[in-house]
C-alpha atoms as a PDB file:
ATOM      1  CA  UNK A   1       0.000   0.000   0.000  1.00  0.00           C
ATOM      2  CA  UNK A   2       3.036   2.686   0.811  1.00  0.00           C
ATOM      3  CA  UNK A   3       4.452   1.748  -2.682  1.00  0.00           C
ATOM      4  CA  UNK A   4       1.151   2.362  -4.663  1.00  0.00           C
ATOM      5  CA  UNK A   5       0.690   5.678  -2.457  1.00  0.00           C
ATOM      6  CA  UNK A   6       4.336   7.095  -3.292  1.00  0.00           C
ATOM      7  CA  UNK A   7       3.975   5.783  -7.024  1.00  0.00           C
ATOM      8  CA  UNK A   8       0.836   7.445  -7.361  1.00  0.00           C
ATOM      9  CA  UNK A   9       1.664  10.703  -5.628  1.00  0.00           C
ATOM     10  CA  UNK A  10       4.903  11.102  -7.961  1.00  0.00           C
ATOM     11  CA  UNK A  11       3.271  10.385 -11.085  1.00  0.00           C
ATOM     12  CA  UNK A  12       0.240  12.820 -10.134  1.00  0.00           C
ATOM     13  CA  UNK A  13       2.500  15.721  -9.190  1.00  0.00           C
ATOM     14  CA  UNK A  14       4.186  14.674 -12.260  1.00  0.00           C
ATOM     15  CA  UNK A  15       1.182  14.994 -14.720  1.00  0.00           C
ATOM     16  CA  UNK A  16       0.483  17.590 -13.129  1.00  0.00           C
ATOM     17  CA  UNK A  17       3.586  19.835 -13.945  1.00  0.00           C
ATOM     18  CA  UNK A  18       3.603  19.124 -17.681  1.00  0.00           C
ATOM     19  CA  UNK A  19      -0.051  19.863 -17.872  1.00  0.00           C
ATOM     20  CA  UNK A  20       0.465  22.932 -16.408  1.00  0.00           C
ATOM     21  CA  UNK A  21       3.974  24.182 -16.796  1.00  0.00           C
ATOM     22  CA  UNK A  22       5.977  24.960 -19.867  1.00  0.00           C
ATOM     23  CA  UNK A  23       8.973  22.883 -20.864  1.00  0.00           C
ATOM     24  CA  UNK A  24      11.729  25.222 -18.467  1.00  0.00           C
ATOM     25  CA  UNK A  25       8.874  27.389 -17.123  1.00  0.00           C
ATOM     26  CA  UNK A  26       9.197  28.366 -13.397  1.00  0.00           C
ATOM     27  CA  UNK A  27       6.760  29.394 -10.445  1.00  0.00           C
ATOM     28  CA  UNK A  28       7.712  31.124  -7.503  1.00  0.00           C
ATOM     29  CA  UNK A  29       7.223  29.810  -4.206  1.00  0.00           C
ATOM     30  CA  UNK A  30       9.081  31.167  -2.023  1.00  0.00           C
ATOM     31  CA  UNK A  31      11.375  33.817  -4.460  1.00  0.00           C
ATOM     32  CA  UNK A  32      13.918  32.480  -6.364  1.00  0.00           C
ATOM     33  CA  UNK A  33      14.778  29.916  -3.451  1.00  0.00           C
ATOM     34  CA  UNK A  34      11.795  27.827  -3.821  1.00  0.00           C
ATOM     35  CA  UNK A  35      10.071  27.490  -6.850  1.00  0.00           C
ATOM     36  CA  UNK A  36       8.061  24.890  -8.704  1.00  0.00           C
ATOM     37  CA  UNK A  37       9.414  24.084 -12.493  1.00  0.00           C
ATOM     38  CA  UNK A  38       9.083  21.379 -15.573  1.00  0.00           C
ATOM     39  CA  UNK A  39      12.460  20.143 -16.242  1.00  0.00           C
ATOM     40  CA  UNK A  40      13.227  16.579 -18.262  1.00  0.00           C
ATOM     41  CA  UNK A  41      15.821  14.828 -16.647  1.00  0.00           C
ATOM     42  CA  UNK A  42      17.171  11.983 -19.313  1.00  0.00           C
ATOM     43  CA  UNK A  43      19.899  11.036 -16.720  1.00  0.00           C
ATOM     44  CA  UNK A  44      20.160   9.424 -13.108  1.00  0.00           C
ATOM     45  CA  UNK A  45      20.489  11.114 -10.153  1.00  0.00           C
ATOM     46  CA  UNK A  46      22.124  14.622 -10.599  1.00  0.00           C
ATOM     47  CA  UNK A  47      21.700  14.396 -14.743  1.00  0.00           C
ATOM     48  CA  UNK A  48      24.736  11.760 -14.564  1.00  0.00           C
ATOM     49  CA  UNK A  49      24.516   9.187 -17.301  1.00  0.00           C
ATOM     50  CA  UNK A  50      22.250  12.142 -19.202  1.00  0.00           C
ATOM     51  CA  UNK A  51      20.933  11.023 -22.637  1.00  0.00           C
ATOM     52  CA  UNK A  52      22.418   7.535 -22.138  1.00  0.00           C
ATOM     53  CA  UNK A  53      18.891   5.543 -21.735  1.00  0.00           C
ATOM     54  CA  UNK A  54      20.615   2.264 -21.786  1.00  0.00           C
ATOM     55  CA  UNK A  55      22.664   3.108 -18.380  1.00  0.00           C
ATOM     56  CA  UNK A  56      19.945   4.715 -16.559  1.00  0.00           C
ATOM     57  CA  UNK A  57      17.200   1.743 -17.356  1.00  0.00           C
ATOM     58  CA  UNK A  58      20.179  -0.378 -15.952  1.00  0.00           C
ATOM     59  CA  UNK A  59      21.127   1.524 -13.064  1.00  0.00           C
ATOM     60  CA  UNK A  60      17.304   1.871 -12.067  1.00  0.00           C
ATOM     61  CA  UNK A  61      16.273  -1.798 -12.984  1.00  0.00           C
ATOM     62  CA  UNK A  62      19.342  -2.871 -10.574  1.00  0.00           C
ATOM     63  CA  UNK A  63      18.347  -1.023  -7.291  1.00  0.00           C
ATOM     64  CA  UNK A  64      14.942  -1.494  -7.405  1.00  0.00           C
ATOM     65  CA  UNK A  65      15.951  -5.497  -7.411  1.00  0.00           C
ATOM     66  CA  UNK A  66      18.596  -4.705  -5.234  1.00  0.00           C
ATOM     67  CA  UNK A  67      15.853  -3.161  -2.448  1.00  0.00           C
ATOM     68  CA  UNK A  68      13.473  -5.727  -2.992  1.00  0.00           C
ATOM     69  CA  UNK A  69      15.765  -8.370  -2.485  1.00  0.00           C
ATOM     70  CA  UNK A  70      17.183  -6.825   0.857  1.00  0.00           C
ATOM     71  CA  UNK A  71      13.708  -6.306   2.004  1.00  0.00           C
ATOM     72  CA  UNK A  72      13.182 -10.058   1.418  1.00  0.00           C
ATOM     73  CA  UNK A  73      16.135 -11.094   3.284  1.00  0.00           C
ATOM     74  CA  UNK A  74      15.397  -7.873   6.157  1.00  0.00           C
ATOM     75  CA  UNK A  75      11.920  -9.226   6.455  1.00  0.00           C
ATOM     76  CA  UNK A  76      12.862 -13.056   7.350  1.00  0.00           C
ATOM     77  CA  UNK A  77      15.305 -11.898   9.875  1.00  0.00           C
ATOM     78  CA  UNK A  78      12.254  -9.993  11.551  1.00  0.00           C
ATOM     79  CA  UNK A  79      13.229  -6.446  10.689  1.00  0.00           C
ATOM     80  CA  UNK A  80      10.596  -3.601  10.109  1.00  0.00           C
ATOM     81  CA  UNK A  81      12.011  -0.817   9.487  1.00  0.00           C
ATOM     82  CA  UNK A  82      14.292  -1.510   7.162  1.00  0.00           C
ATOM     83  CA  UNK A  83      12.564  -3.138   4.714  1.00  0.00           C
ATOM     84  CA  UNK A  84      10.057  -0.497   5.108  1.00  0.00           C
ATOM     85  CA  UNK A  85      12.734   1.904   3.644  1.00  0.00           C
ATOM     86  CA  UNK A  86      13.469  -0.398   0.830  1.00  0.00           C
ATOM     87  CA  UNK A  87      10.196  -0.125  -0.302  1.00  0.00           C
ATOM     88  CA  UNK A  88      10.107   3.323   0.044  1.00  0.00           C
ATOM     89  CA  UNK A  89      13.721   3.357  -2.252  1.00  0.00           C
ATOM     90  CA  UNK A  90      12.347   0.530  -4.659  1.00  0.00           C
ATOM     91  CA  UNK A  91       8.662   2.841  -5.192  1.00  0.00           C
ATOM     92  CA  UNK A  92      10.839   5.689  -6.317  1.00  0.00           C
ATOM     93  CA  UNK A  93      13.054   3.984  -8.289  1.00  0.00           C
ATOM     94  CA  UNK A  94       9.573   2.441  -9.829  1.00  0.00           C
ATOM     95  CA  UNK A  95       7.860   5.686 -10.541  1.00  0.00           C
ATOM     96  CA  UNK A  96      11.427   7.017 -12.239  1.00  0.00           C
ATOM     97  CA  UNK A  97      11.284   3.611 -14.571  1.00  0.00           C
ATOM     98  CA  UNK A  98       7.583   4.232 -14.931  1.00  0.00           C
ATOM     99  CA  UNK A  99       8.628   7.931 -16.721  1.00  0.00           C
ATOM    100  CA  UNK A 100      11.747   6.339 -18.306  1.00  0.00           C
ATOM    101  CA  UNK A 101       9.832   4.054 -20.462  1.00  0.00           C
ATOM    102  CA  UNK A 102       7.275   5.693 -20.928  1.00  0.00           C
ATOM    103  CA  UNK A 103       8.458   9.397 -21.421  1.00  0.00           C
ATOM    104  CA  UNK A 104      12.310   8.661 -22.742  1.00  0.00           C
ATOM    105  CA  UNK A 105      13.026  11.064 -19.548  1.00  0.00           C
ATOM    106  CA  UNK A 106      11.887  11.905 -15.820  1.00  0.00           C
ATOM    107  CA  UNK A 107      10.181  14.675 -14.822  1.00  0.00           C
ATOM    108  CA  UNK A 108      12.010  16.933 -12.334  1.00  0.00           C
ATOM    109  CA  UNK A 109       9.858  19.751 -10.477  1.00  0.00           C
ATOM    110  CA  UNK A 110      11.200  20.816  -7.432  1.00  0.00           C
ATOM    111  CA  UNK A 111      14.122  23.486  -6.779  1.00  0.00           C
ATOM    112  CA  UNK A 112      15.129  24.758  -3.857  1.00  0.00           C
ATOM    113  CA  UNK A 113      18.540  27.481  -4.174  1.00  0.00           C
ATOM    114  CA  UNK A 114      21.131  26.035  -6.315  1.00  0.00           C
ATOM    115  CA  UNK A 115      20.407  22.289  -5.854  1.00  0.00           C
ATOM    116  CA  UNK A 116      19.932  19.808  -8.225  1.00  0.00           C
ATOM    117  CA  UNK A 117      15.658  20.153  -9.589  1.00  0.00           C
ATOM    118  CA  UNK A 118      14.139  16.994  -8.265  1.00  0.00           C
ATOM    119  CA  UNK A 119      10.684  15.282  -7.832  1.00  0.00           C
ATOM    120  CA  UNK A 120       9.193  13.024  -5.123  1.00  0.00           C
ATOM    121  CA  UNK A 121      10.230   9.980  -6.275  1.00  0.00           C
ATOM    122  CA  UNK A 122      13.727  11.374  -5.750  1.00  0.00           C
ATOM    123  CA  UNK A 123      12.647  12.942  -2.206  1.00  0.00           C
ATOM    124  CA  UNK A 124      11.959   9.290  -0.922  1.00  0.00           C
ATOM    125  CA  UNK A 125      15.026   7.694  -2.794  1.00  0.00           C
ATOM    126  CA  UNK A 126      17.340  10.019  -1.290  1.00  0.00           C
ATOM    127  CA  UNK A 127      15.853  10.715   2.428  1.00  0.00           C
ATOM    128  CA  UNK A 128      15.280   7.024   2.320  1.00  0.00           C
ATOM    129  CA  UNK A 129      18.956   6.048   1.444  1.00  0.00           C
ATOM    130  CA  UNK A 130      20.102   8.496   4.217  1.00  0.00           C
ATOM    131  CA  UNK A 131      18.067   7.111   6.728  1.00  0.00           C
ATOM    132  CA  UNK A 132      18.844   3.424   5.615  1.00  0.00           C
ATOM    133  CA  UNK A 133      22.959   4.781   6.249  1.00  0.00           C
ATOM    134  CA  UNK A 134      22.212   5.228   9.555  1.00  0.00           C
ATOM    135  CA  UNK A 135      19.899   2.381  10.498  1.00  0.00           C
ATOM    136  CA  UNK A 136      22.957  -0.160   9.158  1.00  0.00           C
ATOM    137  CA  UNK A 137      25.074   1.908  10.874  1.00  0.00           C
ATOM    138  CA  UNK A 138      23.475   1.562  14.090  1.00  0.00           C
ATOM    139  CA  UNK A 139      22.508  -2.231  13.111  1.00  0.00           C
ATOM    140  CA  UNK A 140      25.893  -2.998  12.984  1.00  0.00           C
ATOM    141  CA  UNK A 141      27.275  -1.141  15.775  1.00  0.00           C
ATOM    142  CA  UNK A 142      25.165  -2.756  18.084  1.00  0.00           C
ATOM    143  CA  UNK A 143      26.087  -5.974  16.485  1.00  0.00           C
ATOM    144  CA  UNK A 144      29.770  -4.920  17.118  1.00  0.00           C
ATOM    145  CA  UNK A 145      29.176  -4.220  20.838  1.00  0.00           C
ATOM    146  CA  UNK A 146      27.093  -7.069  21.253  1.00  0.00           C
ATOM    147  CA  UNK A 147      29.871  -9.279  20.459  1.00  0.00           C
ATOM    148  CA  UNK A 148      31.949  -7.932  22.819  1.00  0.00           C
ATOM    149  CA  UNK A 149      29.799  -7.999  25.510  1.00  0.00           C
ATOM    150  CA  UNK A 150      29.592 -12.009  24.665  1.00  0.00           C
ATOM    151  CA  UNK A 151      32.897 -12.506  24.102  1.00  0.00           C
ATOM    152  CA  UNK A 152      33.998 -10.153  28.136  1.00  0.00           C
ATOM    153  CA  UNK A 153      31.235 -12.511  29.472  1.00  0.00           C
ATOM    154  CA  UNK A 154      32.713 -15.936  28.239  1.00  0.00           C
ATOM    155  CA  UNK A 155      36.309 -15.158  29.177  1.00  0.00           C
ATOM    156  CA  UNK A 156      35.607 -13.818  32.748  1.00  0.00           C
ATOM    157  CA  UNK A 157      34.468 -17.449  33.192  1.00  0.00           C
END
């Protein structure tokens, strides 16, 4: 249900912005800091691989597998948050592909200062990804100090 919800919300906002907007049109939101535009993105995150449809159909296909097959494995070792991020990564990464082959390019909307113009599909990839980080981070930190604390118990006796 979260993936349809994201998938849906990007591809609405989406539809929306080329209905609406020129091709390199711009609103105003807040100034020139925050402003709501229709830019094609043919390229991956940050236009890299740009024009190269081949790479970024690759590069997509190949996370989106790669989250779902985490999730799998995060889901049988009785994790929930994690694989609740995958998803979250993997339904971007969908609604991207959805544009990709359907469009030849992404729709970017969002620009805030000088950053990169992004969408929402992008704001749940990347907040996602961050957030994953740190969970494995923390995962594996306790891991580390959990093993110590087994390995001080078993020699003091």
């Amino acid at each position: 249900m979260i993936a349809v919800i994201i998938i849906a919300t990007d591809q609405l906002t989406k539809y929306a912005v080329r209905a609406n907007l020129e091709l390199g049109e711009a609103i105003p939101v807040l100034g020139n800091w925050f402003r709501i535009c229709y830019v094609q993105n043919t390229g991956t995150a940050f236009s890299m691989f740009e024009g190269n449809r081949f790479i970024t159909i690759f590069l997509t296909s190949a996370l989106i597998i790669g989250c779902v097959v985490y999730a799998i494995t995060e889901i049988r070792a009785g994790h929930k948050l994690v694989p609740l991020l995958l998803c979250c990564i993997a339904s971007g990464g969908i609604s991207n592909m959805i544009d990709r082959l359907t469009l030849g390019f992404v729709t970017d909307m969002i620009s805030c200062g000088k950053f990169a113009v992004f969408n929402v599909a992008d704001m749940f990839i990347t907040t996602c990804c961050i957030l994953l980080m740190l969970m494995v981070l923390v995962m594996y930190k306790n891991e580390v100090d959990e093993k110590k604390a087994s390995e001080k118990g078993g020699s003091d006796e």
